[in-house]
Protein backbone atom coordinates (compact mmCIF):
# COMPACT_ATOMS: atom_id res chain seq x y z
CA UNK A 1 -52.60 -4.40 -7.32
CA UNK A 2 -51.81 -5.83 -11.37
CA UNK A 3 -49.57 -2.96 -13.13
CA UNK A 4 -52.54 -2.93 -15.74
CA UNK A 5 -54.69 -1.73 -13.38
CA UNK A 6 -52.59 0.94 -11.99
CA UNK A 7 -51.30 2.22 -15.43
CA UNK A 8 -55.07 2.26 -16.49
CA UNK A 9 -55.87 4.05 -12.87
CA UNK A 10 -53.09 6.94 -13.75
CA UNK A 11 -54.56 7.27 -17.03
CA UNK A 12 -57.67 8.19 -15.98
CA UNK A 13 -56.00 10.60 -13.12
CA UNK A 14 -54.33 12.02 -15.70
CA UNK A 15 -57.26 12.87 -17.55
CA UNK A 16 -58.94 13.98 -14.62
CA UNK A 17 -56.22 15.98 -13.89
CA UNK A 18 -56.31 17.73 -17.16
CA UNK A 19 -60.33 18.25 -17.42
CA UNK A 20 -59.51 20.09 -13.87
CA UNK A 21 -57.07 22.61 -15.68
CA UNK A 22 -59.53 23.42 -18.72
CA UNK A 23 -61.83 24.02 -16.04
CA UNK A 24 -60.37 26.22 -14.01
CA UNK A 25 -59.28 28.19 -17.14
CA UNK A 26 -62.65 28.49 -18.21
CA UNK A 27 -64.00 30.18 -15.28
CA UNK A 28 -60.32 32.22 -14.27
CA UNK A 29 -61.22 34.12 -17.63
CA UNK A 30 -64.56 34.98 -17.46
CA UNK A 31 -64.46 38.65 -16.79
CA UNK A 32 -62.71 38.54 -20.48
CA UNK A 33 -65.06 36.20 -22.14
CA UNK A 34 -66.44 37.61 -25.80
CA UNK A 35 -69.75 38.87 -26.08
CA UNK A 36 -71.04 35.89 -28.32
CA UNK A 37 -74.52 35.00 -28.15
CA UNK A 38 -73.91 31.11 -27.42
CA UNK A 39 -71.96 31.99 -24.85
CA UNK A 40 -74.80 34.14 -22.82
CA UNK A 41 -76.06 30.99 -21.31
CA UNK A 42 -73.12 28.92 -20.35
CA UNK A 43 -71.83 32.72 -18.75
CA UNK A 44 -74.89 32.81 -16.56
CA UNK A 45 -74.89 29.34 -15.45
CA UNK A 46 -71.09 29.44 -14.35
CA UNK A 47 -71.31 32.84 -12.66
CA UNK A 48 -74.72 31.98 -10.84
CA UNK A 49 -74.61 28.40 -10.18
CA UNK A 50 -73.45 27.28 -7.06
CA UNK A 51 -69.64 27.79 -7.30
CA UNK A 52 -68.65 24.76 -4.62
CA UNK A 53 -68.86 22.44 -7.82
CA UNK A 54 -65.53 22.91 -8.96
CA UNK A 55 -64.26 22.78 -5.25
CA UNK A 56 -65.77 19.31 -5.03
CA UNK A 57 -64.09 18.29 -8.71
CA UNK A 58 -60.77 19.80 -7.32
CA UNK A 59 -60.96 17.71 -3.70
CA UNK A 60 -61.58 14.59 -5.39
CA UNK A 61 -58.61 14.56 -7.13
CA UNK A 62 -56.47 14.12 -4.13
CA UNK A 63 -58.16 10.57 -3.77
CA UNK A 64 -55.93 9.83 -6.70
CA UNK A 65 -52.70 10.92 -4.84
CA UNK A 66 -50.62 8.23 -5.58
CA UNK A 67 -51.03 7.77 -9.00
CA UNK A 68 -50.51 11.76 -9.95
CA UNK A 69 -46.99 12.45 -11.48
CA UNK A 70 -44.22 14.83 -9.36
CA UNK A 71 -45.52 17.63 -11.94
CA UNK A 72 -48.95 17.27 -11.21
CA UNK A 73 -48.38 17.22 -7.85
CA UNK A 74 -46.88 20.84 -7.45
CA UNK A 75 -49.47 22.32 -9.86
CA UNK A 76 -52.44 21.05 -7.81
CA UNK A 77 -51.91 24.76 -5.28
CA UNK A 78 -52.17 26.91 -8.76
CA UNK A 79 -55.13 25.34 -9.69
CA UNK A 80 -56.44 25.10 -5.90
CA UNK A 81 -55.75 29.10 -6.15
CA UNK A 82 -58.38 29.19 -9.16
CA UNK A 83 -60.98 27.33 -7.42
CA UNK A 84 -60.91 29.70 -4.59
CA UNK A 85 -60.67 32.86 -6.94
CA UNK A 86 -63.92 30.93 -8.62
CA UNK A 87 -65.30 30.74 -4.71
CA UNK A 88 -64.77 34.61 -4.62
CA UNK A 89 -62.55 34.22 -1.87
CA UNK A 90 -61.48 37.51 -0.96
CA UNK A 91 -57.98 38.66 0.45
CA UNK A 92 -57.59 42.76 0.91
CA UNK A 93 -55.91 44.64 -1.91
CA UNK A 94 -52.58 45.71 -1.07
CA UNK A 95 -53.37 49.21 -1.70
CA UNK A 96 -55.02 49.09 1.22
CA UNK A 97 -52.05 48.80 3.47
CA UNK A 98 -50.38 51.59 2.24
CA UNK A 99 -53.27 54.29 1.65
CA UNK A 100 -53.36 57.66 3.69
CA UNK A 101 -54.97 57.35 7.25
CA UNK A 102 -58.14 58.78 8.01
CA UNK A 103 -58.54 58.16 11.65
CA UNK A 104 -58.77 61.88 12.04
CA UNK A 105 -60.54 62.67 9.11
CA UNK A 106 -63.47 63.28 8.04
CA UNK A 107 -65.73 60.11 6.82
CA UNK A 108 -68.71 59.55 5.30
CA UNK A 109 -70.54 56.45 6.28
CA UNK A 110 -72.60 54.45 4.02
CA UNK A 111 -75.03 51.32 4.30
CA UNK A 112 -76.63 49.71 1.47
CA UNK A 113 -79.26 47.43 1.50
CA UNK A 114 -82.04 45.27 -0.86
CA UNK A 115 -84.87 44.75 1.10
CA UNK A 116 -87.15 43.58 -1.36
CA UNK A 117 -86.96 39.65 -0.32
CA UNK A 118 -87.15 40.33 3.41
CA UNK A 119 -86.10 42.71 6.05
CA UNK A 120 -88.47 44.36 8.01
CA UNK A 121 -88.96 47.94 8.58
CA UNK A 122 -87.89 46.94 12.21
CA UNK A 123 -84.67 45.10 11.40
CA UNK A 124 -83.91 48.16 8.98
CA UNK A 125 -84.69 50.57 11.92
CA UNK A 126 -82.49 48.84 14.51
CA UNK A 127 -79.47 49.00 11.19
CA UNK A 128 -79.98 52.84 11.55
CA UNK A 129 -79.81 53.02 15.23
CA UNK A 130 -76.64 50.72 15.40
CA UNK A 131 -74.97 51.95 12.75
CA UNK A 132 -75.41 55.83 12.60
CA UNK A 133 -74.51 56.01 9.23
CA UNK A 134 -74.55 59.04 7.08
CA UNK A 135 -76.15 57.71 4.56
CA UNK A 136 -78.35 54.84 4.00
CA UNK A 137 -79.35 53.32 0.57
CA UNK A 138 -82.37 51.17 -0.74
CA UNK A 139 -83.63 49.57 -3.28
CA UNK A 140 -86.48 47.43 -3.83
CA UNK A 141 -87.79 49.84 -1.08
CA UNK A 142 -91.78 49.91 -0.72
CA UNK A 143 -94.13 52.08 1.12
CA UNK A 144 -91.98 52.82 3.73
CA UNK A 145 -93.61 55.48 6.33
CA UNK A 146 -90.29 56.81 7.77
CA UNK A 147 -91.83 59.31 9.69
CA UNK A 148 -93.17 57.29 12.27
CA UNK A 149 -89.53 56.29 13.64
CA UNK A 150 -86.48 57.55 11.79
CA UNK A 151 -84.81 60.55 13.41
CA UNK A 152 -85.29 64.07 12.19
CA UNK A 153 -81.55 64.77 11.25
CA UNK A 154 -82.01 62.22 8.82
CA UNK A 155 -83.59 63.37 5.13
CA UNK A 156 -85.65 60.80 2.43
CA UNK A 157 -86.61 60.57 -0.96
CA UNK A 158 -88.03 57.30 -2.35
CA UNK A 159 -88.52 56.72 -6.02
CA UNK A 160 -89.25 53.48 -8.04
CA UNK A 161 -88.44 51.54 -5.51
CA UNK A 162 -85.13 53.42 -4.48
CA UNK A 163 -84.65 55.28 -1.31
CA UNK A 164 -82.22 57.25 0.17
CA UNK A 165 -81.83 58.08 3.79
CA UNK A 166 -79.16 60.82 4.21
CA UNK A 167 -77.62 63.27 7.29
CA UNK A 168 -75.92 64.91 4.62
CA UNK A 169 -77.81 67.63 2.59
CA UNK A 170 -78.74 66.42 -0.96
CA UNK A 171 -80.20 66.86 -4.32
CA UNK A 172 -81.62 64.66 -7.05
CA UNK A 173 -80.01 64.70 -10.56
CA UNK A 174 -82.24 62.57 -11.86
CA UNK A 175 -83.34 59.22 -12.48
CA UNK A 176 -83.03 56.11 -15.45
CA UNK A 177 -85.70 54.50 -16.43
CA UNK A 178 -86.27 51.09 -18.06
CA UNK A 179 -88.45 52.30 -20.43
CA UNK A 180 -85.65 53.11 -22.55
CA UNK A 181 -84.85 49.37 -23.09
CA UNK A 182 -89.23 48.96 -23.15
CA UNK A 183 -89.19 48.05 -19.91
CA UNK A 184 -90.74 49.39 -16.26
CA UNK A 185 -89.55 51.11 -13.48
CA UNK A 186 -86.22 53.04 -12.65
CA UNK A 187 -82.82 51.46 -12.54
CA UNK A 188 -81.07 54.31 -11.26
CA UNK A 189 -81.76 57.29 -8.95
CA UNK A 190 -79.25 60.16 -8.90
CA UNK A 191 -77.91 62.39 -6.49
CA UNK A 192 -75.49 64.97 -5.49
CA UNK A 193 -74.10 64.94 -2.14
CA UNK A 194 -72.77 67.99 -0.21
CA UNK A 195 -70.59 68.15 2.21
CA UNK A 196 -68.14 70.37 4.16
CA UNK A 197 -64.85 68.71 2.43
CA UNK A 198 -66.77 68.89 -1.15
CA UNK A 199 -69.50 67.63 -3.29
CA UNK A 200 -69.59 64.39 -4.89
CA UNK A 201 -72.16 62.21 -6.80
CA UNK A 202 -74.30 59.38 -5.78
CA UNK A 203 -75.85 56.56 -7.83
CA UNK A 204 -77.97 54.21 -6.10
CA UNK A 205 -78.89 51.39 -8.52
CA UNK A 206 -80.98 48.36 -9.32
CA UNK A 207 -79.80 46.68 -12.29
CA UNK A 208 -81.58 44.04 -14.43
CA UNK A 209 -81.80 40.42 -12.66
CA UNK A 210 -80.47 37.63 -14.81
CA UNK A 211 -82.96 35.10 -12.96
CA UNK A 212 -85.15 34.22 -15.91
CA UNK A 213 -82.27 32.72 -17.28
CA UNK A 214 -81.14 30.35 -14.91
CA UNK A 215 -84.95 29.49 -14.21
CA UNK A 216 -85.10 28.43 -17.55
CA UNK A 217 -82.56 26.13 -17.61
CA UNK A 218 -84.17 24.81 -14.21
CA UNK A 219 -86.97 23.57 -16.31
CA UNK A 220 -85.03 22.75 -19.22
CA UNK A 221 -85.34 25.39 -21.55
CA UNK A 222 -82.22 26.82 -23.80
CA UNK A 223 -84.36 30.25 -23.94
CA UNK A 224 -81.42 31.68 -26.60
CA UNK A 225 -83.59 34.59 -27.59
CA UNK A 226 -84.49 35.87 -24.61
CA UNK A 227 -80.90 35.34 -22.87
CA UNK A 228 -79.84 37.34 -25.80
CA UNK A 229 -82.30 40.18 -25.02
CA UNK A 230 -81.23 40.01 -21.35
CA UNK A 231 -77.56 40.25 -21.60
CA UNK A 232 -78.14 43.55 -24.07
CA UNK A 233 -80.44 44.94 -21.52
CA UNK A 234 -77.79 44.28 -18.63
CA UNK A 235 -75.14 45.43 -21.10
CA UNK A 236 -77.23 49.21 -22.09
CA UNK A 237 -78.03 50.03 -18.34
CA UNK A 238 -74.48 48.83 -17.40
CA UNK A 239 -73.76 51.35 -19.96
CA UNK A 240 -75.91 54.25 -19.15
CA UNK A 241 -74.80 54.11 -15.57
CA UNK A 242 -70.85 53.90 -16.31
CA UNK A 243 -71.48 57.03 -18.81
CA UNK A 244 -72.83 59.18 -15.82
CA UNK A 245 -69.85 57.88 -13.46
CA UNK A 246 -66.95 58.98 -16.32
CA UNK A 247 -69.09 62.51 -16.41
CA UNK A 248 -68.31 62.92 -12.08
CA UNK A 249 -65.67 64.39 -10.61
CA UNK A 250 -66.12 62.14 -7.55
CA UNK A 251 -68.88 59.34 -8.00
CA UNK A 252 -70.09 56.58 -5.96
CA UNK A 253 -71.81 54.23 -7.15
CA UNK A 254 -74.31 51.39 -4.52
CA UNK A 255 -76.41 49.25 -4.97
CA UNK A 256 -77.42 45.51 -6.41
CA UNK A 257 -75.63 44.86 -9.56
CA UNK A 258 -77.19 41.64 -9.86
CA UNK A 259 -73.62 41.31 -11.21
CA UNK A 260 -70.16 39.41 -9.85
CA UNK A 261 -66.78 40.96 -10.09
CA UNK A 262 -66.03 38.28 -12.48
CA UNK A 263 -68.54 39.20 -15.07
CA UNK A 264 -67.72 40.11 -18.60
CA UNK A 265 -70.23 43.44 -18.53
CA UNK A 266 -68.70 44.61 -15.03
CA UNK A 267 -65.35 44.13 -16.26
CA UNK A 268 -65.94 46.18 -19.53
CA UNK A 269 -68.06 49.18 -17.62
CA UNK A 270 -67.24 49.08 -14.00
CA UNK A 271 -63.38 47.83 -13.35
CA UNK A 272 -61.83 50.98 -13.51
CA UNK A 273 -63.83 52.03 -10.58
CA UNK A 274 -62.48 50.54 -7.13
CA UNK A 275 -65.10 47.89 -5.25
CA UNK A 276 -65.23 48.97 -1.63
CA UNK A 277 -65.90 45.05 -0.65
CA UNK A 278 -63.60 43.70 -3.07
CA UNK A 279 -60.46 46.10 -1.79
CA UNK A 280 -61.11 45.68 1.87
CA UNK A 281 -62.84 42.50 3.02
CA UNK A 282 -61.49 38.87 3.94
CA UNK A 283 -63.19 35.78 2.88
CA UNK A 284 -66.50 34.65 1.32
CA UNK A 285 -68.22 37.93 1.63
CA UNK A 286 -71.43 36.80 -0.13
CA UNK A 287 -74.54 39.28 -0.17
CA UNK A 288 -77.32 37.66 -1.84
CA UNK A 289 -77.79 33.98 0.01
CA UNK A 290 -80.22 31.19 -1.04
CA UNK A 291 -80.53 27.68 0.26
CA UNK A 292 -77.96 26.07 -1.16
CA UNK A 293 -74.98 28.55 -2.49
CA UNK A 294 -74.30 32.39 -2.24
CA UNK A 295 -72.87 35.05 -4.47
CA UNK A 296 -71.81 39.10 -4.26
CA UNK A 297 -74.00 41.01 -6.33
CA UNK A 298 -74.18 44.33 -4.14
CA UNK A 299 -71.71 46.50 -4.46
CA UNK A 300 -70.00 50.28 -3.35
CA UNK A 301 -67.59 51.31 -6.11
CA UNK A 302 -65.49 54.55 -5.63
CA UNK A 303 -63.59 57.14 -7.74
CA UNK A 304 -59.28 57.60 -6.81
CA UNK A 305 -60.91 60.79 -5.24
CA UNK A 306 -62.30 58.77 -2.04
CA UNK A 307 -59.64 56.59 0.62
CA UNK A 308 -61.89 53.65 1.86
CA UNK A 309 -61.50 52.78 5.45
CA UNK A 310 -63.31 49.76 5.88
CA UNK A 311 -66.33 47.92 4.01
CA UNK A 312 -68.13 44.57 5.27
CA UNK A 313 -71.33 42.53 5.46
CA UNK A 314 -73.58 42.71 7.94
CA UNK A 315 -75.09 39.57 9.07
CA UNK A 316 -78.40 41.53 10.38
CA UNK A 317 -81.45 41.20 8.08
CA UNK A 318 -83.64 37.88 7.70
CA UNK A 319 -84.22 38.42 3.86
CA UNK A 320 -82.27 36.85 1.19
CA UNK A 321 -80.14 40.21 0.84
CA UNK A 322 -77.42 41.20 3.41
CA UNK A 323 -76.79 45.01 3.56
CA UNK A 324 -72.85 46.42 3.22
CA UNK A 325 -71.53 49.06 5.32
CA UNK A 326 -68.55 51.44 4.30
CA UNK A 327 -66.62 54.22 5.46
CA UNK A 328 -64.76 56.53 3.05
CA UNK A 329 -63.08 60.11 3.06
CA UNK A 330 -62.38 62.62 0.71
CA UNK A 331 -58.44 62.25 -0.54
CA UNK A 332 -58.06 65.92 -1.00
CA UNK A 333 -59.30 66.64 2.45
CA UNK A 334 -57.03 69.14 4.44
């Protein structure tokens, strides 16, 4: 090959190479990007886009092997580690090697589920049966008759759209409502949990979808005004919710987010809370699927006053939702 051509070839893979770093830096820092306007839509495109682009950008580059520099060469794992933090790859949190064991404890076991794009009241049934969880939480829950097949040590209460299925005796706090941002339907149903080791609160939740957004720039609209709107919406309910949690004692909060780890508004309301998912699973634990990419939008999140034992997907309904299962104890239990 002519030496023009290769120095022109390691050029290029030098630029390349650098356009991969500014990306990865972009999205690394996006639970800390600023709450401008102008950045709304770029936000909600890289959080909610399929996230295999940049693994495709970073794979191609080691077509250009030869003509990367020795420097380049041993940076390529760091920025390989920022594509699969982008992926949402998940390793377990160290924490959770050296936390209290609670094999002979006391647990309280929780399953969590959107069943508003699929799921029947069959597959959810047959969860319950499996499972035997403690409690069992809902949301985009409608008319379901549990009487006809769920067990009589088990308790309900549906509202808006948000049910809860407990063993465990309960009350309702209360609820939040999206007419306080002029909207419809509750976001939020309350609870307080009792049990023999101690109360604690519950918030089952169903927080503001940031789908118009991405559907407009489907069909080519920069909808500015209404992204605007959006984010501020997601922002106020993110803060109503966090508000309650500081208020608890011991909170736990379930439900769909409609929000990534790696979000600015769930890093400013919800990081100081632990994610049960987040601190105990391994790999691309996506709960919301589509046809073509995935991303973790449900979540558990726990007070310091709880030890998680174990949280993961299951793999068992047919709608576009997959419900989480976890297992927590009291840390003050005797």
């Amino acid at each position: 090959m002519p030496n023009f051509i290769k120095r022109r070839l390691t050029t290029l893979t030098s630029l390349y190479f650098y356009c991969l770093v500014i990306a990865v830096v972009v999205v690394s820092v996006l639970p800390w990007w600023p709450f401008y306007q102008w950045l709304i839509i770029p936000k909600y495109l890289l959080l909610f886009g399929p996230r295999w682009w940049l693994a495709i950008v970073s794979l191609c580059i080691l077509a250009f092997w030869a003509y990367l520099s020795r420097r380049k060469r041993l940076l390529l794992p760091v920025l390989f580690m920022g594509v699969l933090n982008y992926l949402d790859f998940q390793l377990p949190s160290l924490t959770q090697y050296f936390q209290p064991s609670i094999e002979n404890t006391q647990t309280i076991k929780i399953i969590q589920a959107n069943i508003g794009g699929g799921g029947s009241i069959y597959e959810i049934q047959l969860l319950i049966q499996d499972e035997q969880p403690d409690i069992v939480l809902l949301q985009e829950a409608k008319k379901i008759d549990f009487s006809k097949w769920l067990s009589p040590e088990y308790r309900t209460s549906c509202k808006g759209g948000l049910c809860i299925v407990s063993k465990l005796d309960f009350e309702e706090l209360g609820a939040l409502n999206r007419k306080l941002i002029q909207g419809w339907g509750n976001f939020a149903m309350l609870y307080k949990i009792k049990t023999a080791q101690g109360d604690f609160s519950l918030a089952n939740i169903h927080m503001e979808t940031p789908r118009t957004v991405i559907m407009s720039i489907i069909h080519g609209v920069w909808a500015q005004p209404s992204a605007t709107k959006l984010d501020g919406d997601r922002q106020y309910e993110a803060l109503l919710i966090s508000s309650w949690q500081q208020a608890q004692d011991n909170a736990i909060i379930v439900g769909d987010f409609n929000m990534l780890e790696d979000e600015n508004i769930y890093q400013k309301y919800f990081s100081s809370m632990n994610n049960a998912l987040g601190s105990a699973s391994v790999g691309l634990n996506y709960t919301k699927k589509t046809s073509w990419h995935g991303v973790r939008i449900d979540h558990l999140l726990f007070s310091d006053n709880f030890t998680l034992k174990e949280s993961r997907v299951l793999n068992s309904l047919t709608g576009d939702h997959q419900p989480i299962t976890s297992i927590l104890s009291f840390k003050n239990e005797n």
